[in-house]
N, C-alpha and C. Protein backbone atom coordinates (compact mmCIF):
# COMPACT_ATOMS: atom_id res chain seq x y z
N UNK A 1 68.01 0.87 22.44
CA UNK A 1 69.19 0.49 23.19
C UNK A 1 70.33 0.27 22.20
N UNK A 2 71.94 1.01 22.44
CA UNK A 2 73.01 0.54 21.99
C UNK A 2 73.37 -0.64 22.04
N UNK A 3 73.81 -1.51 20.82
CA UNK A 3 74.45 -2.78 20.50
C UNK A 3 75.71 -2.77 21.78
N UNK A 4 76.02 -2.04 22.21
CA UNK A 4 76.97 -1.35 22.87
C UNK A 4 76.86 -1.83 24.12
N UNK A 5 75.78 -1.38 24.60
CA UNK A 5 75.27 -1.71 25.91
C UNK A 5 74.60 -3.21 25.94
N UNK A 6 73.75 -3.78 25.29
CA UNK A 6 73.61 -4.85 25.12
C UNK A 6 75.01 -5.76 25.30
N UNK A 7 76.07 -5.74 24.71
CA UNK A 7 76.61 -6.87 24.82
C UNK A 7 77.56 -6.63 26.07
N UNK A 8 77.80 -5.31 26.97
CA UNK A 8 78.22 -4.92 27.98
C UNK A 8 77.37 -5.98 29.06
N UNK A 9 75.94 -5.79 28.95
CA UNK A 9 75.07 -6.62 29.52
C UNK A 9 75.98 -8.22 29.85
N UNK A 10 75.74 -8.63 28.53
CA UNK A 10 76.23 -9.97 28.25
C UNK A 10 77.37 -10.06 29.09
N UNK A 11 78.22 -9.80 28.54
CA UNK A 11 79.65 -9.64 28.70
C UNK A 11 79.54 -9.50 30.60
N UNK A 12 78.91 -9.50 31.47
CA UNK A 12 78.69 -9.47 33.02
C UNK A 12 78.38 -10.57 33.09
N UNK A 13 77.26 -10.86 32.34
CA UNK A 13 76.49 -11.94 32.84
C UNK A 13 77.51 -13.17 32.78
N UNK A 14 77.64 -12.94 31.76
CA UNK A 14 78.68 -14.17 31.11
C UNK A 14 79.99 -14.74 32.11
N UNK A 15 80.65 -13.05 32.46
CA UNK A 15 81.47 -13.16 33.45
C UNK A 15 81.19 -13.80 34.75
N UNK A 16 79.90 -13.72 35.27
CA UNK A 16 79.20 -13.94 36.39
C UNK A 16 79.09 -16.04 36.09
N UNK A 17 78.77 -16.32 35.13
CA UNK A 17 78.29 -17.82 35.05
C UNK A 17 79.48 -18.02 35.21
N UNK A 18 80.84 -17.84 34.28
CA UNK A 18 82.06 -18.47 34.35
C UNK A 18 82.71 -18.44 35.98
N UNK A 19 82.19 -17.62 36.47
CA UNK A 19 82.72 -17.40 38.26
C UNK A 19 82.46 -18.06 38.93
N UNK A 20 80.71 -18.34 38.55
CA UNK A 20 80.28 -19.58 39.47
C UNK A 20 80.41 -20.82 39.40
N UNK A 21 80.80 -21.72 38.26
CA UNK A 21 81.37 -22.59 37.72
C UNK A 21 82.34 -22.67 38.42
N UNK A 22 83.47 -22.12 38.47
CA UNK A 22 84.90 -22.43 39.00
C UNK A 22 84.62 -22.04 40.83
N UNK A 23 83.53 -21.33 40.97
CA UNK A 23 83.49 -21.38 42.13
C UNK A 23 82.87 -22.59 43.15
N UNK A 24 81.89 -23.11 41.95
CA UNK A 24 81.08 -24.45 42.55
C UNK A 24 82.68 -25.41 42.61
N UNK A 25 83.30 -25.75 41.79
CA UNK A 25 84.41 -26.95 42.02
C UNK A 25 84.81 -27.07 43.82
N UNK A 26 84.76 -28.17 43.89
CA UNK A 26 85.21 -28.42 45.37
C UNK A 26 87.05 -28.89 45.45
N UNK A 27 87.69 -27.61 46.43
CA UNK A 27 88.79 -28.43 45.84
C UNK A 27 89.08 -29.70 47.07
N UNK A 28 90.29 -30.11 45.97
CA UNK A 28 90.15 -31.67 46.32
C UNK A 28 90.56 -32.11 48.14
N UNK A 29 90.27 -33.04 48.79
CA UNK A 29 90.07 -33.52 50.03
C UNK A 29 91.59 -34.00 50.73
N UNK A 30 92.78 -34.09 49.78
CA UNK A 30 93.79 -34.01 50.32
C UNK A 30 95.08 -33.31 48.93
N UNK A 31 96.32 -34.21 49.25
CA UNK A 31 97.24 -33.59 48.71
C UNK A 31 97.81 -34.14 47.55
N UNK A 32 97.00 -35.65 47.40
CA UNK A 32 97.83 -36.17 46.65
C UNK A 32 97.15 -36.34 45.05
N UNK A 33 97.61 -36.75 44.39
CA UNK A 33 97.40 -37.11 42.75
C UNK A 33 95.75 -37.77 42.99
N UNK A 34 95.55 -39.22 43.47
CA UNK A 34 94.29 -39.81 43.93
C UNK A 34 93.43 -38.65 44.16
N UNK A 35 93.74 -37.77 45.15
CA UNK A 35 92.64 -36.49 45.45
C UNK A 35 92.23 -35.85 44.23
N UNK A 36 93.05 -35.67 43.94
CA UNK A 36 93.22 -34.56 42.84
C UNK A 36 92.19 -35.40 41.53
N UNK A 37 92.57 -36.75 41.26
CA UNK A 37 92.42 -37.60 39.84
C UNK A 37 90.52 -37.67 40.51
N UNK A 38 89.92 -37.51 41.91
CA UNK A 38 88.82 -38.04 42.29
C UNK A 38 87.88 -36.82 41.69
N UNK A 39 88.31 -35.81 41.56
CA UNK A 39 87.78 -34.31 40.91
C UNK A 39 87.67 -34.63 39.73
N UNK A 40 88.34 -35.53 39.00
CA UNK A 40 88.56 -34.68 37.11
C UNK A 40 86.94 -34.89 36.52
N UNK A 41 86.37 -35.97 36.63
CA UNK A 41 84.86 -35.70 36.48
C UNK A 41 84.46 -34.14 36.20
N UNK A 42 84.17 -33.99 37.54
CA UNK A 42 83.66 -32.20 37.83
C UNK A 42 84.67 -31.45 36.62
N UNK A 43 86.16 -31.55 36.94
CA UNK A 43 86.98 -30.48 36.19
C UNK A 43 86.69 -30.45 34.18
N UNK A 44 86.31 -32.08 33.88
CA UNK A 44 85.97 -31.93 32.90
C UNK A 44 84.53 -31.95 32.31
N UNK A 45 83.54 -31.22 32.89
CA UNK A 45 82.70 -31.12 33.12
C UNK A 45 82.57 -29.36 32.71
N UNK A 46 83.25 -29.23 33.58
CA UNK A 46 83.70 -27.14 33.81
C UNK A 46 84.36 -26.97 32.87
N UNK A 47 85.56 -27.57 32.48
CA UNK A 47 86.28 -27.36 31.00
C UNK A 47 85.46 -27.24 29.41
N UNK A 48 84.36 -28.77 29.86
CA UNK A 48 83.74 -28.64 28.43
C UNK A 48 82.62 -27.29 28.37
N UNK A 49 82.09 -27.14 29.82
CA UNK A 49 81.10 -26.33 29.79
C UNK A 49 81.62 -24.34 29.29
N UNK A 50 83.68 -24.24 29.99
CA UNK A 50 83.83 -23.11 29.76
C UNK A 50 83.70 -22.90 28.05
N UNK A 51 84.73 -23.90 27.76
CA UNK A 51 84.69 -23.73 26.39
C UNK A 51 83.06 -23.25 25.46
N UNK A 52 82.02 -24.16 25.82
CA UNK A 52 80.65 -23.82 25.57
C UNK A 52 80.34 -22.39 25.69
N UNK A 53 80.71 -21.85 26.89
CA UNK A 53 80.14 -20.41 27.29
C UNK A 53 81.17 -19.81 26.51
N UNK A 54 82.39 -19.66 26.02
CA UNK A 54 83.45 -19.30 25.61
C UNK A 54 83.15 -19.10 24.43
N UNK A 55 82.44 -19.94 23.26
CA UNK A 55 82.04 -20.24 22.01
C UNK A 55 81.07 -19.59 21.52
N UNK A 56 79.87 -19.40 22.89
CA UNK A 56 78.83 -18.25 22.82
C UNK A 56 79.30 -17.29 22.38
N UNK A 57 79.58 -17.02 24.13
CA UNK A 57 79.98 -15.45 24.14
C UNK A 57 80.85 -15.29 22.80
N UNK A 58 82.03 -15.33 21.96
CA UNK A 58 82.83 -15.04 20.67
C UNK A 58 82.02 -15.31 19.89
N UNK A 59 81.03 -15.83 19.51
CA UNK A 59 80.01 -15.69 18.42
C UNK A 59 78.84 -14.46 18.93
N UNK A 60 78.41 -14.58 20.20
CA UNK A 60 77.39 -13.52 20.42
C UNK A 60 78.39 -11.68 19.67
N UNK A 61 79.60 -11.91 20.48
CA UNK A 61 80.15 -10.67 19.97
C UNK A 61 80.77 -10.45 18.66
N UNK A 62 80.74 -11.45 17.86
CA UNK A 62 80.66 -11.40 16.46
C UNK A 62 79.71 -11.27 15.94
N UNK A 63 78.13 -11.76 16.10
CA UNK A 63 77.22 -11.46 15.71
C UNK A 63 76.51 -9.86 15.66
N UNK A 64 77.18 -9.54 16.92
CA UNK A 64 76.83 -8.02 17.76
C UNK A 64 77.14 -6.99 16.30
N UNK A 65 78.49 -7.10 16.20
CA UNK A 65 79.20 -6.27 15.69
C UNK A 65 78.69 -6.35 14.49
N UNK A 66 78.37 -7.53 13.60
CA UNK A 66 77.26 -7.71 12.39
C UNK A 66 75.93 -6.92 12.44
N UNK A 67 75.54 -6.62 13.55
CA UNK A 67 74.07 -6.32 13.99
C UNK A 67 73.85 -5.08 13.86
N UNK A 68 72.85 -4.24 13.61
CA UNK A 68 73.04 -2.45 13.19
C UNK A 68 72.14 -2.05 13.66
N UNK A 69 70.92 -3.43 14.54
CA UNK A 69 69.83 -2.48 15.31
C UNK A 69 69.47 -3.49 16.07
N UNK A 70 69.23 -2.64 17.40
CA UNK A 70 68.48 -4.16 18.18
C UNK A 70 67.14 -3.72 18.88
N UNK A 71 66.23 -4.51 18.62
CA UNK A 71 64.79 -4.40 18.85
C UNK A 71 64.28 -5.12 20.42
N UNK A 72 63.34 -4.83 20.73
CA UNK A 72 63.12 -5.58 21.90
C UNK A 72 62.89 -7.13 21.86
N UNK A 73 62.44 -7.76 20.91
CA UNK A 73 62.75 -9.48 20.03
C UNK A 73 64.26 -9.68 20.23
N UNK A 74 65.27 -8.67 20.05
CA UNK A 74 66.63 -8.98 20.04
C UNK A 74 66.92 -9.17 21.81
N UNK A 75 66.48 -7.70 22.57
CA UNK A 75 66.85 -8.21 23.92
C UNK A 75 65.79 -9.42 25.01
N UNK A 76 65.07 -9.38 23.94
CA UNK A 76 64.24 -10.68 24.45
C UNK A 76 64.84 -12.16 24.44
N UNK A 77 65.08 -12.34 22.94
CA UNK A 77 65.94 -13.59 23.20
C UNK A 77 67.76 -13.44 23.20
N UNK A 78 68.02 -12.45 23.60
CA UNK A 78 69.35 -12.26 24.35
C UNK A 78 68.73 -13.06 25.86
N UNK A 79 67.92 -12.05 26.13
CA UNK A 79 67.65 -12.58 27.81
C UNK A 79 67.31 -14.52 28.17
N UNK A 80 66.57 -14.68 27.00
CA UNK A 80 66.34 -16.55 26.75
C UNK A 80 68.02 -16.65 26.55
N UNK A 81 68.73 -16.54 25.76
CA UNK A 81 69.90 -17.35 25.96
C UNK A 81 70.51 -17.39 27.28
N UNK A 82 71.01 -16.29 28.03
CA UNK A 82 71.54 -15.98 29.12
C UNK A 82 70.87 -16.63 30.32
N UNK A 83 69.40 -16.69 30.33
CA UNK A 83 68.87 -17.40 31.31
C UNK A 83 69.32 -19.43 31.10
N UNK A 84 69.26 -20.10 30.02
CA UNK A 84 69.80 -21.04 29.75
C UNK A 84 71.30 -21.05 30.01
N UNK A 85 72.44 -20.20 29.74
CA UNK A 85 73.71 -20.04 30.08
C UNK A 85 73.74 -20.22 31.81
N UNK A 86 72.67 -19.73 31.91
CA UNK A 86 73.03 -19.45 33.63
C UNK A 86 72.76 -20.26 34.55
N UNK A 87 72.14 -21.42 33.67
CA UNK A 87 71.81 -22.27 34.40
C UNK A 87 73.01 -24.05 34.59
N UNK A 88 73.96 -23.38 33.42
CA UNK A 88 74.98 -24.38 33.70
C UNK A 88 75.78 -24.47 35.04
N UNK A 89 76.18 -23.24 35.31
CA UNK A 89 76.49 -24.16 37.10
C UNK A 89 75.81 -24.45 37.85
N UNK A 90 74.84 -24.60 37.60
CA UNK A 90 73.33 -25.19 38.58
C UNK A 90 73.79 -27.08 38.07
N UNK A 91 73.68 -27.28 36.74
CA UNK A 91 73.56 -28.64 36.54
C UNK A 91 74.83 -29.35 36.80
N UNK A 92 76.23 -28.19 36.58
CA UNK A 92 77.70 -29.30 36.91
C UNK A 92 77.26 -29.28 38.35
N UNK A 93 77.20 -28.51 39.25
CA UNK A 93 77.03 -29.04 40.85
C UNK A 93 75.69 -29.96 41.03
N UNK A 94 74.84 -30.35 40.21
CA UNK A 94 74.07 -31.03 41.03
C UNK A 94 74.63 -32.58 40.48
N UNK A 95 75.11 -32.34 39.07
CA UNK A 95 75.91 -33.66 38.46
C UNK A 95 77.23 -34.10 39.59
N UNK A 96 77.35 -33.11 40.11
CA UNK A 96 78.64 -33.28 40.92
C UNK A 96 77.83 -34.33 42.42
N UNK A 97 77.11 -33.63 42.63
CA UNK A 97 76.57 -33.61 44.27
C UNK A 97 75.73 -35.62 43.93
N UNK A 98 75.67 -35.46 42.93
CA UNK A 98 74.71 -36.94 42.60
C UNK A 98 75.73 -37.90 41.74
N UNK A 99 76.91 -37.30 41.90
CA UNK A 99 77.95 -38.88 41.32
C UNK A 99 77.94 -39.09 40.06
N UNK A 100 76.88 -37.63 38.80
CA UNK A 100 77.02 -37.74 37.34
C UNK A 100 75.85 -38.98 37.70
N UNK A 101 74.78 -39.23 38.20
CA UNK A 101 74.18 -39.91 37.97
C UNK A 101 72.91 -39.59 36.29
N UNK A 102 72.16 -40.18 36.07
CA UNK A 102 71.55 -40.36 34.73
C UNK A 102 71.10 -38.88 34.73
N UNK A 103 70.06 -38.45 35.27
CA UNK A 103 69.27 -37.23 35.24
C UNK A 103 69.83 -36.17 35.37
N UNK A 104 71.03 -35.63 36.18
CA UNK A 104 71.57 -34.69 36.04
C UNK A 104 72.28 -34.60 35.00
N UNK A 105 72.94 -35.46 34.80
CA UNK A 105 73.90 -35.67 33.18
C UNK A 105 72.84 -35.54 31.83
N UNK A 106 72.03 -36.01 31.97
CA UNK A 106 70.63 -35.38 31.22
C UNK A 106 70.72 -34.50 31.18
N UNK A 107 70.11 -33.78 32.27
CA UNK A 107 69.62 -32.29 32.04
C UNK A 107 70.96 -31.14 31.79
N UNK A 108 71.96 -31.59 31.95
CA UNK A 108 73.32 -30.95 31.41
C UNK A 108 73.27 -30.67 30.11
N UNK A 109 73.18 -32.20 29.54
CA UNK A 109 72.68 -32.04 28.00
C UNK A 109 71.50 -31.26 27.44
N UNK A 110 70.42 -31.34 28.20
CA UNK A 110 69.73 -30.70 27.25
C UNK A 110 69.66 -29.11 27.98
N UNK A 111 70.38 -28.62 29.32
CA UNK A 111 70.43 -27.07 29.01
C UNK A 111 71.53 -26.87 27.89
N UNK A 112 72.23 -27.35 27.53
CA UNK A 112 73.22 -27.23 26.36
C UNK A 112 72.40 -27.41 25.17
N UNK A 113 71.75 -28.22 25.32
CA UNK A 113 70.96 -28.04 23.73
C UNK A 113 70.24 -26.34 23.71
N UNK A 114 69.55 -26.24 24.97
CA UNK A 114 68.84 -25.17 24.89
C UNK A 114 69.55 -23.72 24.52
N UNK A 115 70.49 -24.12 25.30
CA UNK A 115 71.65 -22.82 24.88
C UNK A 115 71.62 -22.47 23.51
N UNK A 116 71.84 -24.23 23.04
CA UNK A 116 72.07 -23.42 21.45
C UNK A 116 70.99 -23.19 20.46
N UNK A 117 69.74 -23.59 20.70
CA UNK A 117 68.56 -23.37 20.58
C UNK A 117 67.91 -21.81 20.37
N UNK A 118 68.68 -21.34 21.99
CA UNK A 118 68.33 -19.93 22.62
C UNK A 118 69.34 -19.26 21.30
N UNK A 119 70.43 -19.49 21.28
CA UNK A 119 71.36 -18.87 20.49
C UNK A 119 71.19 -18.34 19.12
N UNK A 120 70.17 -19.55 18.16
CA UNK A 120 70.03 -19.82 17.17
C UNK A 120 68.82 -18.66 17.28
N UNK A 121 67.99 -18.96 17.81
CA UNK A 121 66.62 -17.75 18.06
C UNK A 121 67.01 -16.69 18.26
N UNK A 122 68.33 -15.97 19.05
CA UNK A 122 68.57 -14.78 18.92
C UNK A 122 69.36 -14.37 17.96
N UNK A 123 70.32 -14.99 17.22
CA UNK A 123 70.55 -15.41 15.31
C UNK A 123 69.75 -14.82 14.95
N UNK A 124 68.75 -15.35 14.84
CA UNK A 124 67.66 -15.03 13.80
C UNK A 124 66.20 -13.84 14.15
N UNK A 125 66.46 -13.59 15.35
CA UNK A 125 66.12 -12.27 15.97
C UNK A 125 66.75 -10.86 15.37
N UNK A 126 68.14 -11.21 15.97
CA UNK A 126 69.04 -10.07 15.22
C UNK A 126 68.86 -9.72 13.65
N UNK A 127 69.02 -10.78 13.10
CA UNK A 127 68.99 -10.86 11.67
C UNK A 127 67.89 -10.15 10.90
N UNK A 128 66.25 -10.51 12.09
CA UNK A 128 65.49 -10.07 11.18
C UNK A 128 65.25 -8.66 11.97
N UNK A 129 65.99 -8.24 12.86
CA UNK A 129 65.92 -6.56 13.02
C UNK A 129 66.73 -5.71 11.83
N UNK A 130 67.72 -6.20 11.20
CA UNK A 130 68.77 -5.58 10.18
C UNK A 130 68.23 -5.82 8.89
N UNK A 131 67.53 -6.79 9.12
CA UNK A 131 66.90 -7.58 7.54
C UNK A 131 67.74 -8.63 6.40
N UNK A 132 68.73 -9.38 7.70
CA UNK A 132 69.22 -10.18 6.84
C UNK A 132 69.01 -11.64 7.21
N UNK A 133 69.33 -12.85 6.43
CA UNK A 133 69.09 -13.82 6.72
C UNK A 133 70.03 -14.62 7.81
N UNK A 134 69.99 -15.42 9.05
CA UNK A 134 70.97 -15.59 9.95
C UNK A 134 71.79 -16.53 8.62
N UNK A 135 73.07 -16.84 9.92
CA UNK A 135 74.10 -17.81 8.83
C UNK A 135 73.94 -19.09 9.05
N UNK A 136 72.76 -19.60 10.26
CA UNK A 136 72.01 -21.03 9.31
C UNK A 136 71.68 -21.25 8.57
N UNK A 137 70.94 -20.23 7.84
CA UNK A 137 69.88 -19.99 7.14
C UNK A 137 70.15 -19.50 6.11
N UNK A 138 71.27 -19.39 5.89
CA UNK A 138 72.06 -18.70 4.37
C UNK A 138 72.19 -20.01 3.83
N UNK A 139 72.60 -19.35 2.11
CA UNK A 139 73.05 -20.86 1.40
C UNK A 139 73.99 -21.17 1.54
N UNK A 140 74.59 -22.64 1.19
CA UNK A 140 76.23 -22.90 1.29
C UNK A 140 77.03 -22.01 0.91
N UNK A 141 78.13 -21.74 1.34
CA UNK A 141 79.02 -20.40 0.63
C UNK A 141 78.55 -19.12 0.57
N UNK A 142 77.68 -19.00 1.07
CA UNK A 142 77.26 -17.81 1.23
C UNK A 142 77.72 -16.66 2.91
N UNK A 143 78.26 -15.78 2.63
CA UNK A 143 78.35 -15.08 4.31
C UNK A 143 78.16 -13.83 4.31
């Protein structure tokens, strides 16, 4: 498979999580500022989370373009990250639907850990299809 097509992949999927995110937001229940100020929870919730998916995705396609072969280990844990990505508008609406209570705000956090977890594993997937070391895993000053 083309590096090409792979991050075409991405690049949907990606589009697809950021849609549903802004599509889960409820907008607000009347007209005024109060309505509006009763949302920012949720809105900053979706803000921190775009930025997150935002940070991926510009490192996934920097990494891409570093990358000179991709193996089925590479679209394997492509597919582990994306399945963790995709699961962030699942957790802002249920954080939403439960008032940010403990457990959903939990599990927010740790699909975000996983993300970058997933991220780091396909790092070092890529890396060892080309045969280089990821850039955790390099020395200081080294790129």
């Amino acid at each position: 498979m083309s590096k090409q097509r792979l991050e075409a992949f991405t690049d949907g999927v990606i589009a697809v999580i950021i849609t549903i995110m802004v599509l889960d937001m409820k907008v607000p229940q009347g007209a005024t500022i109060a309505a509006l100020r009763s949302g920012l929870p949720v809105f900053l919730a979706y803000a921190l989370s775009f930025a997150n998916v935002g940070i991926f995705w510009n490192n996934h396609h920097h990494m891409l373009h570093a990358t000179e072969r991709i193996n089925g280990m590479v679209l394997w844990a492509n597919l582990f990250l994306l399945f963790w990505m995709s699961l962030i508008p699942f957790v802002i609406r249920w954080m939403d639907d439960i008032h940010f209570a403990p457990s959903p705000t939990s599990a927010y956090g740790v699909v975000l850990v996983l993300c970058s977890t997933a991220y780091m594993l396909l790092e070092e997937r890529s890396s060892n299809a080309t045969g280089q070391s990821p850039s955790w895993l390099a020395p200081s000053g080294a790129t």
